[in-house]
Every structure is written in structure tokens, then in C-alpha cells.
N, C-alpha and C. Protein backbone atom coordinates (compact mmCIF):
# COMPACT_ATOMS: atom_id res chain seq x y z
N UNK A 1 0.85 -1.19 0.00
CA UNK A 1 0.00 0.00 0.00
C UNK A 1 0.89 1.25 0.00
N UNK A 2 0.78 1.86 -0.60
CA UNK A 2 1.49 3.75 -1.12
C UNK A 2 1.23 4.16 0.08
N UNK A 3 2.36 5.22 0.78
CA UNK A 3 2.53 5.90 1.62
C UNK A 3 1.50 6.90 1.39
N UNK A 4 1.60 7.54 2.40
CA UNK A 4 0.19 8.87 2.63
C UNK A 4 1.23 9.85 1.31
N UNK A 5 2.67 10.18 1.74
CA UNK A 5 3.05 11.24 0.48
C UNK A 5 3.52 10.72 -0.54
N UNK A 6 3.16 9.44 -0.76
CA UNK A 6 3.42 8.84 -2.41
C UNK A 6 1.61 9.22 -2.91
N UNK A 7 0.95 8.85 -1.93
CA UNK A 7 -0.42 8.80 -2.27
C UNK A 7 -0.71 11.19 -2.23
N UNK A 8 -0.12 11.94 -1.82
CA UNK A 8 0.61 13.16 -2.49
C UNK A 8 1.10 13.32 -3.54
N UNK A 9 2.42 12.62 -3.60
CA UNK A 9 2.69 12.96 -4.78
C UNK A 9 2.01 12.55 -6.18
N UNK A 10 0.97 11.30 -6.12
CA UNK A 10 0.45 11.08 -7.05
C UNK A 10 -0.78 11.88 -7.14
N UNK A 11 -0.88 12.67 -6.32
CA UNK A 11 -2.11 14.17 -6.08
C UNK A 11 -3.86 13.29 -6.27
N UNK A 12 -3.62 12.33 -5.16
CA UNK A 12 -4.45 11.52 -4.88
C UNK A 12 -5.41 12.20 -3.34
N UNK A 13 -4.21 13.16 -2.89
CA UNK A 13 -4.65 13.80 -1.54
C UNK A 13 -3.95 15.27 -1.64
N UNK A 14 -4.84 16.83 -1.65
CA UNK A 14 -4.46 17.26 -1.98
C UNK A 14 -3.23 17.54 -0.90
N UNK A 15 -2.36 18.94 -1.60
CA UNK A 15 -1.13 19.47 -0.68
C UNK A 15 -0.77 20.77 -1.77
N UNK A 16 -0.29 21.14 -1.32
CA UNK A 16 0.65 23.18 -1.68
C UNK A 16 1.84 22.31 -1.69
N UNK A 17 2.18 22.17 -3.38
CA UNK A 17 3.72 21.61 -3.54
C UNK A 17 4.44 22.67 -3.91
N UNK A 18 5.34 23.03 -3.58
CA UNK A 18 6.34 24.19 -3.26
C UNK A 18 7.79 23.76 -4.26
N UNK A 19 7.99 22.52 -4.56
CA UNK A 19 9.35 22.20 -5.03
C UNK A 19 8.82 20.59 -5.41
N UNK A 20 9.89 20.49 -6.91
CA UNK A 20 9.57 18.92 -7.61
C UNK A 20 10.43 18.72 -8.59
N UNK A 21 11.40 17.71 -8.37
CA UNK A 21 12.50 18.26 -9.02
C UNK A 21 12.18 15.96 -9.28
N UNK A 22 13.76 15.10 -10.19
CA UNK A 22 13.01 13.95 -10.51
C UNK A 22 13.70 13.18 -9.10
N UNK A 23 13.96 13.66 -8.15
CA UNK A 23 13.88 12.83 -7.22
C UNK A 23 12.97 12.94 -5.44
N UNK A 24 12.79 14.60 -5.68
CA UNK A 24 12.47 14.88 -4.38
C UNK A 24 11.66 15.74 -4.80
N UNK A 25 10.27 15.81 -3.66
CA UNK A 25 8.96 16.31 -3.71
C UNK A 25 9.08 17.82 -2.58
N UNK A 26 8.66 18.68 -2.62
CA UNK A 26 8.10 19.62 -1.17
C UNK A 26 6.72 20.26 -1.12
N UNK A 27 6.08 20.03 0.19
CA UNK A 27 5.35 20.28 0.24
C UNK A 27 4.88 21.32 1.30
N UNK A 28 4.02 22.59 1.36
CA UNK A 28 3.94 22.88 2.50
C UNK A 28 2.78 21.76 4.06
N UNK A 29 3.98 22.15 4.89
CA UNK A 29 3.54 21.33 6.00
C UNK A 29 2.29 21.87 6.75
N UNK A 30 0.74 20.96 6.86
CA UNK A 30 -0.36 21.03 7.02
C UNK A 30 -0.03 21.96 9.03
N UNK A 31 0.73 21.68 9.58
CA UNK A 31 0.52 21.90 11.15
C UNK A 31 1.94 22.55 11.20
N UNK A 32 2.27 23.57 10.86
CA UNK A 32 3.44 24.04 10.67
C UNK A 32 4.07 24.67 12.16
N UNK A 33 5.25 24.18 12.59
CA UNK A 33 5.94 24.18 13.78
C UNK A 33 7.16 25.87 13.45
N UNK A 34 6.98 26.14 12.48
CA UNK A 34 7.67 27.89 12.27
C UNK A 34 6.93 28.33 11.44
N UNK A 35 7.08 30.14 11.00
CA UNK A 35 6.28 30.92 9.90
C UNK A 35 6.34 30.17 8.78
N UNK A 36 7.76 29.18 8.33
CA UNK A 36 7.92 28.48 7.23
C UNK A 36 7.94 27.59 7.92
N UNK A 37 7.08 26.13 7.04
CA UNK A 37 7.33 24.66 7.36
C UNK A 37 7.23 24.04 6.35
N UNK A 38 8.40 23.68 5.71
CA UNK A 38 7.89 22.39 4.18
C UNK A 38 8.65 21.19 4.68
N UNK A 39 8.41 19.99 4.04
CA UNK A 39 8.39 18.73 4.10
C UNK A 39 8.97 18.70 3.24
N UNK A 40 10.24 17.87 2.74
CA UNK A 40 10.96 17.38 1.86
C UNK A 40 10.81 16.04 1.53
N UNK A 41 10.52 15.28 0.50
CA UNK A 41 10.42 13.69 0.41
C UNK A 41 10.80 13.35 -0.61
N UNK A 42 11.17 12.04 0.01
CA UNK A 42 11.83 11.03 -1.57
C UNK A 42 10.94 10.68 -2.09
N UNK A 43 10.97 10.94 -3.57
CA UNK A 43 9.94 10.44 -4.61
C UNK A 43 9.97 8.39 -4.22
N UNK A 44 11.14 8.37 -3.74
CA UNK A 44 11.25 6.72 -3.58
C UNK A 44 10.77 6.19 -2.66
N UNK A 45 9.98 5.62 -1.75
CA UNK A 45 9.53 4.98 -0.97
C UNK A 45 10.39 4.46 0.04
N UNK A 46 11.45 5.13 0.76
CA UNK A 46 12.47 4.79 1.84
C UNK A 46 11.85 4.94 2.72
N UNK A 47 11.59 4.06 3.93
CA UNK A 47 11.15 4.00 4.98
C UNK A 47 11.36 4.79 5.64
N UNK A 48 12.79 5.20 6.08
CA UNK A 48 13.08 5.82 6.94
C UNK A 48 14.74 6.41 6.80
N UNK A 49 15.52 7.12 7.25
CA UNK A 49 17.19 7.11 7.63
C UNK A 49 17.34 6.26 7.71
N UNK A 50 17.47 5.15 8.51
CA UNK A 50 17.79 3.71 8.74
C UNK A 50 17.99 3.09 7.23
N UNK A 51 17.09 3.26 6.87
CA UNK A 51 17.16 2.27 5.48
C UNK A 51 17.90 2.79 4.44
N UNK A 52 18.67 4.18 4.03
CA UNK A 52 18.76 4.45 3.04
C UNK A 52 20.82 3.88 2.75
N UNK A 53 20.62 4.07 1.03
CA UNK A 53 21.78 3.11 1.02
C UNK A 53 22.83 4.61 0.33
N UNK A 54 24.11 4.30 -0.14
CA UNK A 54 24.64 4.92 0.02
C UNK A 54 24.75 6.07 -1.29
N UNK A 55 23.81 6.04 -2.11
CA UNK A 55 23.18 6.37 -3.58
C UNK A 55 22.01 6.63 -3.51
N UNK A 56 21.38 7.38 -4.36
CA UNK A 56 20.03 7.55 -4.40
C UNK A 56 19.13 8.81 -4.17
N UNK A 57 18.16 8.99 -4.12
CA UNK A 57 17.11 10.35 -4.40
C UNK A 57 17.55 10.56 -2.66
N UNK A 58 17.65 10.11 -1.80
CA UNK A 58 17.67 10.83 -0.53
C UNK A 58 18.70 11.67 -0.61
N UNK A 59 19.95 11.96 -1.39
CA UNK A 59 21.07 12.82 -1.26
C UNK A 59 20.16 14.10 -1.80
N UNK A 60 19.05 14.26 -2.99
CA UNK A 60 18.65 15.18 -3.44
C UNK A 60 17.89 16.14 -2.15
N UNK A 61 17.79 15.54 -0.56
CA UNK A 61 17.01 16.32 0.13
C UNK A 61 18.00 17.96 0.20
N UNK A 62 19.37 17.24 -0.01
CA UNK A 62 19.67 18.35 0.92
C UNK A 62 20.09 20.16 -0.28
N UNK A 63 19.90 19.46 -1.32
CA UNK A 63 20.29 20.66 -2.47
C UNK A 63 18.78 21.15 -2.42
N UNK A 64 17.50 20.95 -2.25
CA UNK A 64 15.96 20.98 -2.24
C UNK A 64 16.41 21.74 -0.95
N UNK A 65 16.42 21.43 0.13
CA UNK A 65 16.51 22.52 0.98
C UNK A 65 16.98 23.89 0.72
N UNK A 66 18.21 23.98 0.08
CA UNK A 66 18.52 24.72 0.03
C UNK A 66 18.50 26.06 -1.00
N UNK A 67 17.85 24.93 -2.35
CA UNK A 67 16.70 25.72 -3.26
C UNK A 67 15.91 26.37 -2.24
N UNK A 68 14.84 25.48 -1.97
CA UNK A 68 13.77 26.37 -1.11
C UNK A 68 13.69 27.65 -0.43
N UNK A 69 14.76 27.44 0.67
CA UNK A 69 15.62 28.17 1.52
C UNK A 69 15.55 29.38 0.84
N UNK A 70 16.14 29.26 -0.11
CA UNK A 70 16.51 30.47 -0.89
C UNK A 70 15.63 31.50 -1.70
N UNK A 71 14.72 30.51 -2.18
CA UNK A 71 12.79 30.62 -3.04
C UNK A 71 12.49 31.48 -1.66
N UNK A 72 12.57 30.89 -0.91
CA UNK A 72 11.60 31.45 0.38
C UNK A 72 12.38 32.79 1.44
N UNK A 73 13.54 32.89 1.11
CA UNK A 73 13.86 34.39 1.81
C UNK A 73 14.16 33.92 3.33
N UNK A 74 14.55 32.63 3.29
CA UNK A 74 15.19 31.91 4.49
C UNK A 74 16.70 32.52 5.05
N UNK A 75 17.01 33.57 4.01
CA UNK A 75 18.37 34.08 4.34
C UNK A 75 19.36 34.13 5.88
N UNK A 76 18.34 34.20 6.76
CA UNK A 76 18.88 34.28 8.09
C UNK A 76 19.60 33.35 8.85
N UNK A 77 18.53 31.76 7.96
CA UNK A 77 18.99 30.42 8.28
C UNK A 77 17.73 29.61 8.75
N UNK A 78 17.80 28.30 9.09
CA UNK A 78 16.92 27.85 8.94
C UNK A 78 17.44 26.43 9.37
N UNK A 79 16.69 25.22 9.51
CA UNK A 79 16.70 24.25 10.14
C UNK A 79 15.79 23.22 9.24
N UNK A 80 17.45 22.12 9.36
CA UNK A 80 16.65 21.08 8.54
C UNK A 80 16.48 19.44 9.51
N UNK A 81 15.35 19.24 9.54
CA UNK A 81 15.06 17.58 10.75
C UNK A 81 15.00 16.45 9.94
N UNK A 82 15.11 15.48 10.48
CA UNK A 82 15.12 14.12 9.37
C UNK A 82 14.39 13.58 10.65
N UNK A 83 13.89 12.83 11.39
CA UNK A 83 13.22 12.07 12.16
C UNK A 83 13.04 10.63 11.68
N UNK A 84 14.16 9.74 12.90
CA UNK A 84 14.02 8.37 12.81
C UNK A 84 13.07 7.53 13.52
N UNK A 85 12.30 6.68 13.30
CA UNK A 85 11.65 5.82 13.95
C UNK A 85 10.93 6.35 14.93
N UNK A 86 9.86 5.16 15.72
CA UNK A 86 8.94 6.21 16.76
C UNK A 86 9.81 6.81 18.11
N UNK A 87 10.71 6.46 18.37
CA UNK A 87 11.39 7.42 19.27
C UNK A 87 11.83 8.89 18.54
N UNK A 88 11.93 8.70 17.72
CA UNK A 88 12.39 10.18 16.91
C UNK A 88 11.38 10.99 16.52
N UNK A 89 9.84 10.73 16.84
CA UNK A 89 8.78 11.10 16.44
C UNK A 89 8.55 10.92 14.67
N UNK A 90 8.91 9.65 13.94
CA UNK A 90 8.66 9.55 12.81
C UNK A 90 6.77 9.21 12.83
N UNK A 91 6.57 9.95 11.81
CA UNK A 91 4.98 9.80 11.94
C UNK A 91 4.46 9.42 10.56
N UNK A 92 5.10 9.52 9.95
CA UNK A 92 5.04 8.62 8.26
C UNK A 92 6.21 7.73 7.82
N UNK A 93 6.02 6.50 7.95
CA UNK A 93 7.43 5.50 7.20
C UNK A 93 7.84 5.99 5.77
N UNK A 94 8.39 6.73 5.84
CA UNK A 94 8.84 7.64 4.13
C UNK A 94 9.77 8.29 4.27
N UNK A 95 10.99 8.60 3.99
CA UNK A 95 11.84 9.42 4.01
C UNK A 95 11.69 11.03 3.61
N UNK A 96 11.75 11.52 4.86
CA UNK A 96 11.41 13.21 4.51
C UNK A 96 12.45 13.69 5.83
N UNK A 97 12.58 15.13 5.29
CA UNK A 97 12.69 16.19 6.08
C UNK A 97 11.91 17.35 6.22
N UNK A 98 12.05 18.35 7.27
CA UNK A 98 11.49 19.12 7.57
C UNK A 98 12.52 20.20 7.36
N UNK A 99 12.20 21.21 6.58
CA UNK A 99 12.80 22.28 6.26
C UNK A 99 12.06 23.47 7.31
N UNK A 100 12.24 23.67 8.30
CA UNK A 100 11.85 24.84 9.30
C UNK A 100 12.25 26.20 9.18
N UNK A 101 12.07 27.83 8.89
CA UNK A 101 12.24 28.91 9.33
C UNK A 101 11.58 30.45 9.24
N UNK A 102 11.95 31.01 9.45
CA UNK A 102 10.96 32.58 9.23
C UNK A 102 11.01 33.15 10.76
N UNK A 103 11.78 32.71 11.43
CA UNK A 103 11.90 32.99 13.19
C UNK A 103 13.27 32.15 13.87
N UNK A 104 13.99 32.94 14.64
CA UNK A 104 14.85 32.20 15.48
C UNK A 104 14.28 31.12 16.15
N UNK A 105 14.96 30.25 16.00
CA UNK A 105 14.61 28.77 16.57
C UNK A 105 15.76 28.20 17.58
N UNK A 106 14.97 27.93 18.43
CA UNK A 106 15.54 27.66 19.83
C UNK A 106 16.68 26.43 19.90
N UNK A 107 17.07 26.15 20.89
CA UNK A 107 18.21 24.73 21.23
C UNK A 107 17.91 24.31 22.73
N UNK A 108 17.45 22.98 22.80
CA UNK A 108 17.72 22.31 22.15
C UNK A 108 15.62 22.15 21.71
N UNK A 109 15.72 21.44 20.53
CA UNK A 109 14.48 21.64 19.88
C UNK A 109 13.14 20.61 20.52
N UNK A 110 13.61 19.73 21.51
CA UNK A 110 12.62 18.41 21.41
C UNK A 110 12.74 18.29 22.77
């Protein structure tokens, strides 16, 4: 069964896609934790950090951030999360990040 953001990216459920490049998706984030919150995801179905191998669409998160970042007037800086497993608060088995900013953001975050 397709993940909730494969079942996104196939615009099966809507979302505000912000960035789509052929490996990585962004979307703005529905419950947003700063003024800016997008979601970064692998078009590939990686479970999680844990799983990813040493090649592949997950390296594209981090140049997508920094597109964005930049689209968005993130100039000040900004914060990027990857969240492993349910101790890490993973809440979708899919490989994403969270691109956070538009406000100083605190330490430590969790």
C-alpha cells in the first residue's frame, strides 16, 4: 500500500507543492511548527534514515533545501530535521525532512 506522500505525490490527496524536481517532492507542512514549514520527500519509498543506502534520491534532500531556503527568503537560516523511527517522532514510514524557518529557533528543539 502507497505511503500517505506517495499517495501526495500522485495528487491523490491534496497538498501546496512548493518544489519537484526527478527525485524529491516539497510540500507545505499542514501543522506548521515555524512561519515556514515544508516537508521534503523522496519520490522513492524509503522507509526511513535507517534504510537508506549509500546512492540515491535521498542525497537530493539536501540541495531541495537549500533551493527552497533560498525561493523562500530563508536568508537568516533555517533548520533542517530528518526524524528516525517512533522514538524520533517519525509519523510517516517515508523518508522526509522538515525544512523549518521565518523565526529564530531555539536549542535544544525536542
Amino acid at each position: 500500500m502507497p505511503t500517505l506522500f506517495t499517495r501526495i505525490l500522485n495528487r491523490e490527496i491534496p497538498a501546496e507543492f512548493l518544489y519537484e524536481d526527478e527525485h524529491v517532492f516539497a510540500i507545505r507542512d499542514i501543522a506548521p511548527q515555524a512561519p515556514f514549514h515544508a516537508i521534503i520527500i523522496t519520490k522513492s519509498e524509503i522507509p526511513g534514515l535507517a534504510d537508506v543506502e549509500e546512492s540515491g534520491d535521498h542525497l537530493a534532500i539536501l540541495n531541495a533545501a537549500k533551493t527552497i531556503a533560498a525561493e523562500h527568503g530563508l536568508t537568516n537560516g533555517y533548520r533542517l530535521v530528518i526524524n528516525q523511527g517512533e522514538d524520533g517522532s517519525q509519523s510517516v514510514p517515508h523518508l522526509h525532512a522538515h525544512l523549518l524557518g521565518g523565526r529564530k529557533l531555539g536549542w535544544p528543539p525536542g
